[in-house]
Each structure stands twice: as C-alpha cells, then as structure tokens.
C-alpha atoms as a PDB file:
ATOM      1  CA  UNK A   1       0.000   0.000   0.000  1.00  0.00           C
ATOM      2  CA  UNK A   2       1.197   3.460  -0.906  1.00  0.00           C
ATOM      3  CA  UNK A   3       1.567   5.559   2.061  1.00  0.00           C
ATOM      4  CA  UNK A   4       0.104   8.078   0.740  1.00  0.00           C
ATOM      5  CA  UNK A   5      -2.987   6.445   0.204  1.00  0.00           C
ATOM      6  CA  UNK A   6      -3.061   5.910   3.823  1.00  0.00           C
ATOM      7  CA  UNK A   7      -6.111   7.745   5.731  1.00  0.00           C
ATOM      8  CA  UNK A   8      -4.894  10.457   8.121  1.00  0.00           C
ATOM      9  CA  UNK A   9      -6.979   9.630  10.577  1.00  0.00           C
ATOM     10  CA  UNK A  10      -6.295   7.984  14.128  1.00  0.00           C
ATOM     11  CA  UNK A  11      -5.537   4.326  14.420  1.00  0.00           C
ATOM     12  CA  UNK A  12      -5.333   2.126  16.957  1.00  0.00           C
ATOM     13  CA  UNK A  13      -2.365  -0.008  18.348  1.00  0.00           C
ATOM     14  CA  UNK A  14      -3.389  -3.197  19.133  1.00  0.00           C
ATOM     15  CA  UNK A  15      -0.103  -4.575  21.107  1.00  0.00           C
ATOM     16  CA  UNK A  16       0.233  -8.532  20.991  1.00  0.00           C
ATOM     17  CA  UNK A  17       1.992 -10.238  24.329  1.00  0.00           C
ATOM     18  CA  UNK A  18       5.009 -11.494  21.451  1.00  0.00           C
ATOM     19  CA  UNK A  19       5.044  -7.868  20.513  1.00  0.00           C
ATOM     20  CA  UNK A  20       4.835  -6.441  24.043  1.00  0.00           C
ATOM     21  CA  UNK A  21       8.294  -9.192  25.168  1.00  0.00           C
ATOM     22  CA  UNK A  22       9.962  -8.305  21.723  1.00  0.00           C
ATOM     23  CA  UNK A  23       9.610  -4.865  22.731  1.00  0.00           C
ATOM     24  CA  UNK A  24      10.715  -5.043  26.000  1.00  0.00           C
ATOM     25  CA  UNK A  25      14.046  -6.856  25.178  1.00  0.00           C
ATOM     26  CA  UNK A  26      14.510  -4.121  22.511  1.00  0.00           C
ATOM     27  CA  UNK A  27      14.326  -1.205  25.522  1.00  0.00           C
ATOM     28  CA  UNK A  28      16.164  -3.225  27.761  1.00  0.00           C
ATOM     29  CA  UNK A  29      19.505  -3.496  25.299  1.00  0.00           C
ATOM     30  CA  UNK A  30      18.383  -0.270  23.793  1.00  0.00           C
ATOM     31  CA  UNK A  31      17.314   1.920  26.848  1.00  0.00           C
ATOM     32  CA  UNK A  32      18.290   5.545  25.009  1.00  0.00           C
ATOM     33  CA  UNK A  33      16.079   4.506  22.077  1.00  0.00           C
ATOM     34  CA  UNK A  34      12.558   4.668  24.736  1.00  0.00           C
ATOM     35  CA  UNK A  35      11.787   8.039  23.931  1.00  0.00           C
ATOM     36  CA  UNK A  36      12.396   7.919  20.263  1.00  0.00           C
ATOM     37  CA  UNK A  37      10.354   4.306  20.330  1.00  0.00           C
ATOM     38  CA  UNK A  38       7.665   5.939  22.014  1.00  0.00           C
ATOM     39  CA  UNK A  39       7.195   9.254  19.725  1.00  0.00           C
ATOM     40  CA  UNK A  40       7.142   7.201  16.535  1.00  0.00           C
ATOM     41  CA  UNK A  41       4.168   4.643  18.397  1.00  0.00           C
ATOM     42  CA  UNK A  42       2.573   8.311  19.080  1.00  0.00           C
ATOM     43  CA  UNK A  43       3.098   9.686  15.525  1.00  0.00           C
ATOM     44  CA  UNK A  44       2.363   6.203  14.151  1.00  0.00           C
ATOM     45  CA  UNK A  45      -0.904   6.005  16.043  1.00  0.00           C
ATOM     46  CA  UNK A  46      -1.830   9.563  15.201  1.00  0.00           C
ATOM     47  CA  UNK A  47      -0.756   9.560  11.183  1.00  0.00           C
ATOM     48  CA  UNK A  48       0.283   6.462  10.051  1.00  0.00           C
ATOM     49  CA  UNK A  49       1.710   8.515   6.594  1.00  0.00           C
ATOM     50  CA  UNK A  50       3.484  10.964   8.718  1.00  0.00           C
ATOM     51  CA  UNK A  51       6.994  11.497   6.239  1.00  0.00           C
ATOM     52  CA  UNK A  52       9.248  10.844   9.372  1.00  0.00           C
ATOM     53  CA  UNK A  53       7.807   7.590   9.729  1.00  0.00           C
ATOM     54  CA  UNK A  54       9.125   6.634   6.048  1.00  0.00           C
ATOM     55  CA  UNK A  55       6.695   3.895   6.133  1.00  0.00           C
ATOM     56  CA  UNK A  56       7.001   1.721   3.321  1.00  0.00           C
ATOM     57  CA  UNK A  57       5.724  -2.088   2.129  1.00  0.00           C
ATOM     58  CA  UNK A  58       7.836  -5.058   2.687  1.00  0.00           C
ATOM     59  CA  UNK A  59       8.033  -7.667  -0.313  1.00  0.00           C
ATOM     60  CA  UNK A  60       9.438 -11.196   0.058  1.00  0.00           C
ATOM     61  CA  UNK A  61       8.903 -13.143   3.345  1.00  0.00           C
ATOM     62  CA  UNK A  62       7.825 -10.746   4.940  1.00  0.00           C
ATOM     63  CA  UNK A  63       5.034  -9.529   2.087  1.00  0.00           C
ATOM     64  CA  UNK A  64       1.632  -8.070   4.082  1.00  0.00           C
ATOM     65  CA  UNK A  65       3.359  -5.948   6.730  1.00  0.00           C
ATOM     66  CA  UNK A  66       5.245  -2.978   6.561  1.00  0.00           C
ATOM     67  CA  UNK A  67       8.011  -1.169   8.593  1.00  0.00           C
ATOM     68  CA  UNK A  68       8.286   2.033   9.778  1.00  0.00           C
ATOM     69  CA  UNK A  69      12.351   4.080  11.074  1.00  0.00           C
ATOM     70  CA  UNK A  70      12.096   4.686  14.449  1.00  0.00           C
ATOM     71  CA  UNK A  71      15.885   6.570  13.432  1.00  0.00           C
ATOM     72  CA  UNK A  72      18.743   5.490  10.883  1.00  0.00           C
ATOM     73  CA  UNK A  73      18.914   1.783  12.224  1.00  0.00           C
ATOM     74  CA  UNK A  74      16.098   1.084  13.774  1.00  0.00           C
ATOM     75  CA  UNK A  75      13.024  -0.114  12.349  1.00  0.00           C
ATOM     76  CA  UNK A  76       9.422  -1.282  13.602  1.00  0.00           C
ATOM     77  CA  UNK A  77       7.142  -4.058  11.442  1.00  0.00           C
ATOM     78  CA  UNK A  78       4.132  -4.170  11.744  1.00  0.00           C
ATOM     79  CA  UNK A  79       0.153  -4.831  10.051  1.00  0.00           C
ATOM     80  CA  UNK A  80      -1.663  -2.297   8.848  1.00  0.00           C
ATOM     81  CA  UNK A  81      -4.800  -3.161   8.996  1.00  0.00           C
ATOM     82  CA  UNK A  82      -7.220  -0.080   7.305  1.00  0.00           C
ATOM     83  CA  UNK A  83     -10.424  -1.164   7.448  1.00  0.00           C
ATOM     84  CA  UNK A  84     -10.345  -1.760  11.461  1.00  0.00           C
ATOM     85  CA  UNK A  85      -8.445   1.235  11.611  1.00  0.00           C
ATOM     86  CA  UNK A  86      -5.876  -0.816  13.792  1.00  0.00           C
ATOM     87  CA  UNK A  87      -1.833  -1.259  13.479  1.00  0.00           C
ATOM     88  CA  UNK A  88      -0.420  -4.197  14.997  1.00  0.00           C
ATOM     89  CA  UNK A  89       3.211  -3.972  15.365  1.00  0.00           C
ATOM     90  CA  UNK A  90       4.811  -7.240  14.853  1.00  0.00           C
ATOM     91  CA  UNK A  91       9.050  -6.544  15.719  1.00  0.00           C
ATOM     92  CA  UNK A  92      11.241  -3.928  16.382  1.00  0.00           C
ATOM     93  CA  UNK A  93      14.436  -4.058  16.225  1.00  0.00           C
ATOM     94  CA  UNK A  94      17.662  -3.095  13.720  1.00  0.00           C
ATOM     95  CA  UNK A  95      17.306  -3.729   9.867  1.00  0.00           C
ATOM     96  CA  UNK A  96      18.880  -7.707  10.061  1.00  0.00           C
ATOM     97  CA  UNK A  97      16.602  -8.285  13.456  1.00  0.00           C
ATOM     98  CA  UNK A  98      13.095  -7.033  11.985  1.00  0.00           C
ATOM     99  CA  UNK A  99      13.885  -8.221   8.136  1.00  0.00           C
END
C-alpha cells in the first residue's frame, strides 16, 4: 500500500503479548532509544503517513506488513490493517533483526 494512500486519521495499536516481550528486550539493550520508540508509536498512532515515519511495504517473506524508522537503524514491522483502523506492530528491532 502506498503511504500516501493511507487515511490520516487515528488508528489504533493493538499490542500482541510477542510484541509487548519483543519490545521489552529491545528497551532493555536499547534503553536511550525509549523516547524515540515511544514518539514514533505516538506519531504512528496519530498519522500512520506521517513522512518521518518513512513507512514503506515489505516484499518477500515478509510480504503483508510494513516497517516504519524509528531513526537510521532502527526499524518497527508491523500490520496495517485499514479497514479496522488498527496497526499491529509485529518486531522492532535493527534492519537484520526485523527483516
């Protein structure tokens, strides 16, 4: 999906409990990276096509999600799911972790 033809309207997160222990590791070997994590769930929840987000499709394996930059190196997968108006973030992690 072209992020542009994303609705800029709010979604909701929906967190899974793999997500949720994924997550936590990430912060615990990452612990700088929580406020940048947390702004880009905030922007991501807000405006899924927001530009510093540089969300984009994944192809391949990993075909049906996408992945948005929390910075440089890290990155977030997750669904998009439009019609429920819900994202469900899948990994986070650097670009060999997540991909």
């Amino acid at each position: 999906m072209n992020p542009a033809a994303v609705p800029k309207m709010p979604f909701a997160l929906v967190f899974t409990e793999q997500y949720n222990r994924r997550a936590a590791r990430f912060l615990k070997r990452h612990p700088d990276l929580r406020q940048q994590y947390l702004k880009t769930l905030q922007v991501l929840e807000a405006n899924p096509a927001h530009p510093s987000l540089r969300l984009h499709p994944l192809r391949g394996k990993l075909d049906g999600l996408h992945s948005v930059s929390i910075n440089f190196s890290y990155r977030i997968t997750l669904e998009l799911l439009i019609q429920d108006s819900q994202i469900i973030p899948v990994n986070v992690g650097d670009h060999d972790a997540v991909y």
